[in-house]
Protein backbone atom coordinates (compact mmCIF):
# COMPACT_ATOMS: atom_id res chain seq x y z
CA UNK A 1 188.04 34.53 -64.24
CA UNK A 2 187.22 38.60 -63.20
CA UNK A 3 189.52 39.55 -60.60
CA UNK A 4 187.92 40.99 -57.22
CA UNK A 5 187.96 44.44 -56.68
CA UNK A 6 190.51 46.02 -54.78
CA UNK A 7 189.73 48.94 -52.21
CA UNK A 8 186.81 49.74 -50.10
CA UNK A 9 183.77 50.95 -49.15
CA UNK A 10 181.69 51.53 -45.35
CA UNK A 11 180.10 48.81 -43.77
CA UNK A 12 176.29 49.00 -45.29
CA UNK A 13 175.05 49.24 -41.37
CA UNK A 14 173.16 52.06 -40.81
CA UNK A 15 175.87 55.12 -39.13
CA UNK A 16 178.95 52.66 -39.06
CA UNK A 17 181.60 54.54 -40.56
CA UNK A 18 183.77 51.37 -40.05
CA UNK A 19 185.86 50.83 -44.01
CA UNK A 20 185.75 47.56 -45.12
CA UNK A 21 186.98 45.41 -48.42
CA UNK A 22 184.90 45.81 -51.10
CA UNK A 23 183.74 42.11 -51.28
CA UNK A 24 182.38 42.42 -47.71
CA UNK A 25 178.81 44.00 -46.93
CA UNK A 26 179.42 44.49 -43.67
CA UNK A 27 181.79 45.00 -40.69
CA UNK A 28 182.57 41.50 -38.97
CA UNK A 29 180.76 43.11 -36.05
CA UNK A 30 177.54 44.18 -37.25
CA UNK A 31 177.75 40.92 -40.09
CA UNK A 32 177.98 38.90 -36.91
CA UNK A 33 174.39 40.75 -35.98
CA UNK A 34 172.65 39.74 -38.96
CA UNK A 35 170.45 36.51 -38.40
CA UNK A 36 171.48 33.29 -40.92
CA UNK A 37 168.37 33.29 -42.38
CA UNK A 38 169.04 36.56 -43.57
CA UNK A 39 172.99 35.85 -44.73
CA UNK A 40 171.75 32.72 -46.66
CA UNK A 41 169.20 35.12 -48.59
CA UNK A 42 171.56 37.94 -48.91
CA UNK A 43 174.26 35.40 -50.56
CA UNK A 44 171.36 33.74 -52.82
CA UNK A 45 170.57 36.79 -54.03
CA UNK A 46 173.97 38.34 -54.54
CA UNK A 47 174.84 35.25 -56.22
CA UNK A 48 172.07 35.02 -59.30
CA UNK A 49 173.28 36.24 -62.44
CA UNK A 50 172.00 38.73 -63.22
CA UNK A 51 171.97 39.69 -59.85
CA UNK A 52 168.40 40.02 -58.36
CA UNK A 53 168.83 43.25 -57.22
CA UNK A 54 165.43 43.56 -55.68
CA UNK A 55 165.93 40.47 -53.42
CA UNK A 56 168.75 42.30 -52.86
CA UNK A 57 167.47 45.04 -51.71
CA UNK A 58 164.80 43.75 -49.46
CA UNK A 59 167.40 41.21 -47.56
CA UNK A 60 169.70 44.06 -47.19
CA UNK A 61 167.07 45.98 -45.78
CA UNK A 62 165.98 43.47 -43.69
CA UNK A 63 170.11 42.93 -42.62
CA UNK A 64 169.88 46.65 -41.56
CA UNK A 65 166.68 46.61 -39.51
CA UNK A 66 168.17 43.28 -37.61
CA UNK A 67 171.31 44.96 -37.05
CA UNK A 68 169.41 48.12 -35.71
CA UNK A 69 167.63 45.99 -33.32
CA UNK A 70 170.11 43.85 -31.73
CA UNK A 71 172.06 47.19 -30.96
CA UNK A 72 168.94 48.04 -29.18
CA UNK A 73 168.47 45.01 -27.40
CA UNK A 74 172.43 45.36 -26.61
């Protein structure tokens, strides 16, 4: 079994400087923004081997823009 990376990286929210573990995407504060729908396809995607990295992509872009608008709303 691989071992999980050790160290870490910023919180993939757009301007959060916030450092968080490596196996984490976000900050528990902007994760907590992020609708379910968008979790579920975030982990489906991260979770296909070989990863999907487009599906990827587009649910972590769509994690970003949901983030960015509940801090408007806020």
């Amino acid at each position: 079994m691989a071992e999980q990376p050790t160290g870490t990286h910023r919180c993939a929210a757009i301007d959060c400087l916030t450092k968080i573990p490596l196996r984490h995407l976000m900050c528990k504060g902007h994760w907590n923004l992020v609708p379910t729908k968008i979790r579920k396809q975030l982990y489906r995607a991260e979770r296909t081997q070989p990863r999907n990295w487009n599906s990827f992509a587009a649910s972590l872009r769509r994690a970003r823009r949901a983030v960015k608008e509940a801090s408007i709303r806020a």
